[in-house]
N, C-alpha and C. Protein backbone atom coordinates (compact mmCIF):
# COMPACT_ATOMS: atom_id res chain seq x y z
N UNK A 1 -13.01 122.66 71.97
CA UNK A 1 -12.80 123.94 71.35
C UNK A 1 -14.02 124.81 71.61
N UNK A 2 -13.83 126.21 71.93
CA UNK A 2 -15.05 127.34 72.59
C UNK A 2 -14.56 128.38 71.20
N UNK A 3 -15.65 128.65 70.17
CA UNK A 3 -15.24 129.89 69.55
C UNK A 3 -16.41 130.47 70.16
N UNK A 4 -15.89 131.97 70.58
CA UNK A 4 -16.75 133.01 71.04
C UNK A 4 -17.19 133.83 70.71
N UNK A 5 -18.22 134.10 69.45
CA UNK A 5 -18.51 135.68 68.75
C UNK A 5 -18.96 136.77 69.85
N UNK A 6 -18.70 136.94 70.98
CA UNK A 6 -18.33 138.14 72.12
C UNK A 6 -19.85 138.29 72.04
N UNK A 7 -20.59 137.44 72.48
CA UNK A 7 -22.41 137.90 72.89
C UNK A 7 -23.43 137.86 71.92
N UNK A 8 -22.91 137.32 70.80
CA UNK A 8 -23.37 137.13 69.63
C UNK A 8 -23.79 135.66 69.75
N UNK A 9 -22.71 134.95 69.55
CA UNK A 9 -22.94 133.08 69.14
C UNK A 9 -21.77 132.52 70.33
N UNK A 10 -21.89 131.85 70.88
CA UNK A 10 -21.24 130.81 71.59
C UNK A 10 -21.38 129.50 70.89
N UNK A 11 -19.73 129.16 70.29
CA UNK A 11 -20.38 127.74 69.36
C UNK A 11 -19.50 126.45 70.33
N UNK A 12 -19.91 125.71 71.14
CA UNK A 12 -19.04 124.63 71.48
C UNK A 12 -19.25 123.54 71.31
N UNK A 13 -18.30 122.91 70.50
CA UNK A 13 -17.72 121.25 69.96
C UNK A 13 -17.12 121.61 69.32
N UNK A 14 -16.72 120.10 69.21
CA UNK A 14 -15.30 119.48 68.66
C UNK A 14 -15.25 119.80 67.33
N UNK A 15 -16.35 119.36 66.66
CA UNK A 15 -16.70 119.26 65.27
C UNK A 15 -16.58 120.79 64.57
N UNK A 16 -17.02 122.05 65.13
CA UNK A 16 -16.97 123.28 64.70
C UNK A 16 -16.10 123.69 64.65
N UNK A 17 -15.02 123.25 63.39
CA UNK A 17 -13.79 123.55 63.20
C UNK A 17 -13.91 124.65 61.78
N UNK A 18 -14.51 124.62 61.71
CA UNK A 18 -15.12 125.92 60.40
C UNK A 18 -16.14 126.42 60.64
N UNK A 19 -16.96 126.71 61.80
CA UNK A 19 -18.16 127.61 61.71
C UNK A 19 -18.69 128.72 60.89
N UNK A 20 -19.91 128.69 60.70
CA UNK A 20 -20.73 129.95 60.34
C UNK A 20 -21.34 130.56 61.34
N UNK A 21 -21.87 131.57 61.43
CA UNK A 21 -22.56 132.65 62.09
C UNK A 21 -23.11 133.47 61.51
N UNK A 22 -24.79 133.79 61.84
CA UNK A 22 -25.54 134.87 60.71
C UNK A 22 -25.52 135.99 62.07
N UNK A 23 -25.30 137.14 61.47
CA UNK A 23 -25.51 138.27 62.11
C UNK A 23 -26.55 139.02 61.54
N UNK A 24 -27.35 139.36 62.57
CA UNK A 24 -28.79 140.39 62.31
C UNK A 24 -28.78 141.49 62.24
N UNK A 25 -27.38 142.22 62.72
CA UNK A 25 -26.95 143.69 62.85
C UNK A 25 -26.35 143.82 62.35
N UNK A 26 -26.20 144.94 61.93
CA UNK A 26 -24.80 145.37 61.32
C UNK A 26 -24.06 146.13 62.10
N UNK A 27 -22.55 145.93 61.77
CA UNK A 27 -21.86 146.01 63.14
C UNK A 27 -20.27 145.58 63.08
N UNK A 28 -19.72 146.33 64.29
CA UNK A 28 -17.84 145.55 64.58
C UNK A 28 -18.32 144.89 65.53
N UNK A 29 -17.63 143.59 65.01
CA UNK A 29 -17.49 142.38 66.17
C UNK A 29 -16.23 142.20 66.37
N UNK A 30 -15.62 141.74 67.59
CA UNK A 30 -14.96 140.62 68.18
C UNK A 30 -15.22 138.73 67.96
N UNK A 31 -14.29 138.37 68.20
CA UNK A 31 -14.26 136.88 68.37
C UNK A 31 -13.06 136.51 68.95
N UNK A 32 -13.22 135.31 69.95
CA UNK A 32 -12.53 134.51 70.60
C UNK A 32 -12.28 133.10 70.44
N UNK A 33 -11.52 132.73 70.23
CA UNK A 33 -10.80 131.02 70.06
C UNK A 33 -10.27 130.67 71.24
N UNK A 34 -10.81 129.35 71.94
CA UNK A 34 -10.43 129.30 73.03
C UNK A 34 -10.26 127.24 72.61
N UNK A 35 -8.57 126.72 72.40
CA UNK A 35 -9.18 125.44 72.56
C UNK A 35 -8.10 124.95 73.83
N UNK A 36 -8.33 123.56 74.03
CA UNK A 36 -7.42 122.78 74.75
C UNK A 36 -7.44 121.53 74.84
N UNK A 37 -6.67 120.92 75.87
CA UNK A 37 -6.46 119.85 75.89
C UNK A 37 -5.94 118.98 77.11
N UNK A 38 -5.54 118.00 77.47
CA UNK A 38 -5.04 117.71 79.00
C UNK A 38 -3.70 118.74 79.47
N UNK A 39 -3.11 119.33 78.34
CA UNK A 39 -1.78 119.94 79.07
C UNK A 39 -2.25 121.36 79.58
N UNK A 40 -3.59 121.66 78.59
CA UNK A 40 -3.64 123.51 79.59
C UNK A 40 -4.74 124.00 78.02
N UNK A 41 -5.13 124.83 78.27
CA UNK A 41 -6.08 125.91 77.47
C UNK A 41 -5.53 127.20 77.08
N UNK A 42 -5.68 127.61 75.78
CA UNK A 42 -4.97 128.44 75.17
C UNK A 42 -6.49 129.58 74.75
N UNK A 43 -5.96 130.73 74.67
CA UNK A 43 -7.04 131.17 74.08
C UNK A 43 -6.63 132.87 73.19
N UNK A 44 -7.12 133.06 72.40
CA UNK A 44 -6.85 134.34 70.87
C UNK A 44 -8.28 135.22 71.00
N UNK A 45 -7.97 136.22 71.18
CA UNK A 45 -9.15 137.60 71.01
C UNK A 45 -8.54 138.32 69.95
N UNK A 46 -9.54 138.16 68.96
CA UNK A 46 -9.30 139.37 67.64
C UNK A 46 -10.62 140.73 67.89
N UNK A 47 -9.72 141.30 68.28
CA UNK A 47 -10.72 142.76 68.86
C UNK A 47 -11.21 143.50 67.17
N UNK A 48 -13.06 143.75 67.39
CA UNK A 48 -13.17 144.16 65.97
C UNK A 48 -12.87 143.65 64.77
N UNK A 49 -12.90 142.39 64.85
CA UNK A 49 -12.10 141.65 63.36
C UNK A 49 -13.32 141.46 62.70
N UNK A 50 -14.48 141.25 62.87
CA UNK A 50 -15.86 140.97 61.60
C UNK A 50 -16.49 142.35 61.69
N UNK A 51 -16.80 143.13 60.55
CA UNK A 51 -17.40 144.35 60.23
C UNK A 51 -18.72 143.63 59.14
N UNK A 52 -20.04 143.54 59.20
CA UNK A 52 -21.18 143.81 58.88
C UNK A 52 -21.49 144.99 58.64
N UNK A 53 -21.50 144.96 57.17
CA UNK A 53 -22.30 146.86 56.44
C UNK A 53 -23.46 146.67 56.27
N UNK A 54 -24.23 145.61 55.52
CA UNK A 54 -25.13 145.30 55.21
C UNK A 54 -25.56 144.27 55.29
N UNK A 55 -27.08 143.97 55.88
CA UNK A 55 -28.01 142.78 56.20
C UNK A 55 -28.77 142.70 55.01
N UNK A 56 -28.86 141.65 54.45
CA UNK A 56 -29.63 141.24 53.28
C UNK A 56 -31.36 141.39 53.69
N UNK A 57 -31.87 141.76 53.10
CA UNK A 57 -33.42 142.48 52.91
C UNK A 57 -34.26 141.27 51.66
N UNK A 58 -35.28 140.52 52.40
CA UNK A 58 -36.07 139.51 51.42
C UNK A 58 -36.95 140.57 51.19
N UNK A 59 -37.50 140.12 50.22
CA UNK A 59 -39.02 140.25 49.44
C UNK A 59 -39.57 139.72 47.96
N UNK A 60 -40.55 140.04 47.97
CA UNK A 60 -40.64 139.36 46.46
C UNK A 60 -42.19 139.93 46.28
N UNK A 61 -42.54 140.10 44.56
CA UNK A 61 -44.02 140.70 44.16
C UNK A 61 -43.79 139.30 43.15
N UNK A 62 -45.40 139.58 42.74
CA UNK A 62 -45.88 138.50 41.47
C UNK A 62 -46.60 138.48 40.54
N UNK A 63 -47.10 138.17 39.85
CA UNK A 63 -47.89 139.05 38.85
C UNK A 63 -48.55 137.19 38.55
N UNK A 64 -49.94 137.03 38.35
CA UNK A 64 -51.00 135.98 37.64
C UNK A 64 -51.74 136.20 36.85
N UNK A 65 -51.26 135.36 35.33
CA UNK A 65 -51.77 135.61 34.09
C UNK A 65 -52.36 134.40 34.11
N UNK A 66 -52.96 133.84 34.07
CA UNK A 66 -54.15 132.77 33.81
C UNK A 66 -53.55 131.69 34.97
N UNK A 67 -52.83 130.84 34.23
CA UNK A 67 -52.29 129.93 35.14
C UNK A 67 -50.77 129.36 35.36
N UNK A 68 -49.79 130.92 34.63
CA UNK A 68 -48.64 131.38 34.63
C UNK A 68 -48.43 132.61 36.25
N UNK A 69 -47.67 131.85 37.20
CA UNK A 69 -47.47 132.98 38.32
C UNK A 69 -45.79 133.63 37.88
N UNK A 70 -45.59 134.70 37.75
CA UNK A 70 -44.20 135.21 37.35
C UNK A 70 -43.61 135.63 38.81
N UNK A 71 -42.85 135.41 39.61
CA UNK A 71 -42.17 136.45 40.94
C UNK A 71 -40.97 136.72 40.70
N UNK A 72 -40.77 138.18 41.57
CA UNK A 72 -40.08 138.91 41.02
C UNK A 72 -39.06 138.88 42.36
N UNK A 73 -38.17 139.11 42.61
CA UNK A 73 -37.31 139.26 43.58
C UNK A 73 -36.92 140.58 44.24
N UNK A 74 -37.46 141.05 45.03
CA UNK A 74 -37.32 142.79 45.43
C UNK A 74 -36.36 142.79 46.62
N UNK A 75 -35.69 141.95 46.88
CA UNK A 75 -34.67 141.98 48.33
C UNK A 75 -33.05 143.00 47.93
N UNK A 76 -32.53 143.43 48.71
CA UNK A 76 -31.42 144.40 48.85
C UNK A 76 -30.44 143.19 49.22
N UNK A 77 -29.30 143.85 49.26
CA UNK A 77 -28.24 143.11 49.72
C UNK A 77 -27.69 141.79 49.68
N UNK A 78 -28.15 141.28 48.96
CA UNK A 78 -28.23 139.86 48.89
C UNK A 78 -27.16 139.37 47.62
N UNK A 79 -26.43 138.20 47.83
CA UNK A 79 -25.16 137.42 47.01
C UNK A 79 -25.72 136.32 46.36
N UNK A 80 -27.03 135.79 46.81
CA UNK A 80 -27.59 134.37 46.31
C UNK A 80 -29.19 134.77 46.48
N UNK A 81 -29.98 134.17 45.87
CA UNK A 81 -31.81 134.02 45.86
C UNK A 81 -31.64 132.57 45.59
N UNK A 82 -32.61 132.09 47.07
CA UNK A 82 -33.57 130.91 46.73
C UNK A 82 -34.73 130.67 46.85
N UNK A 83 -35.35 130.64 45.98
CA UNK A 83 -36.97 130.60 46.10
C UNK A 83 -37.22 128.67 46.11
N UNK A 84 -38.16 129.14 47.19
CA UNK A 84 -38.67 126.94 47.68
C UNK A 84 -40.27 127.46 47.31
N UNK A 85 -40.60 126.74 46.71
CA UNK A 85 -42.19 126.61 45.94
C UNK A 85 -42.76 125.49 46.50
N UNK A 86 -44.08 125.35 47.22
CA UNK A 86 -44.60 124.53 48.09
C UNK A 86 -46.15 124.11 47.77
N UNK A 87 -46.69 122.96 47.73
CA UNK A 87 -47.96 122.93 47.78
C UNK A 87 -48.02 121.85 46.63
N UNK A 88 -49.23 121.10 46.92
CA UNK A 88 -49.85 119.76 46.77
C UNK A 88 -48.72 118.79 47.41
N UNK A 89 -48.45 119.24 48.00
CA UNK A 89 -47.56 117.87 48.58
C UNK A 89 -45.85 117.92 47.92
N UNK A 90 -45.95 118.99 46.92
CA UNK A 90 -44.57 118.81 46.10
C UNK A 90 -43.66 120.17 46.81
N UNK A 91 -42.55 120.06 46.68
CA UNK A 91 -41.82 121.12 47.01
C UNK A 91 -40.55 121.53 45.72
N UNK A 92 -40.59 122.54 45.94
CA UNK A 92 -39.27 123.08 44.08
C UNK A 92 -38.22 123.78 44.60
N UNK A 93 -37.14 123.72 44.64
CA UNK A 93 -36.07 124.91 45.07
C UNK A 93 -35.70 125.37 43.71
N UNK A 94 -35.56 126.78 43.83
CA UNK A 94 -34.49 127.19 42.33
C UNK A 94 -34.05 128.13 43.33
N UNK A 95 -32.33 127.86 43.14
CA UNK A 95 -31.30 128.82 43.07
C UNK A 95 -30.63 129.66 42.27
């Protein structure tokens, strides 16, 4: 199986039967499905079918009161925040 995001992502295997794809632009895309098999190759163009309005924007400020760090989350566009906290050897995710 060949799915084709038209110059974007070329994803090929078997296994990528549900792909993702991050787009950096915003933008109309195309995509192509192309699978087969010993009898012949089939293939589907959806012209313009993914529209991107908005690219999610990170950032973050912080504020240190003794030995309390508070951060604040300043990113645009965004559906989820995960902050990964790093150092002495330990690592923290909060979602």
């Amino acid at each position: 199986m060949e799915l084709d995001f038209l110059r974007v992502a070329t994803l090929l295997h078997p296994m990528f039967q549900n792909p993702s794809v991050t787009y950096a632009q915003k933008g109309v895309y195309s995509v192509s499905l192309t699978v087969s098999n010993p009898a012949g190759q089939t293939t589907v163009v959806q012209n313009q079918f993914i529209t991107i309005n908005h690219i999610p924007e990170t950032g973050f400020g912080y504020e240190v009161n003794q030995n309390v760090i508070s951060l604040q989350n300043t990113g645009a566009n965004t559906l989820a925040t995960t902050w990964v906290l790093a150092g002495n050897g330990q690592t923290y995710t909060v979602t």
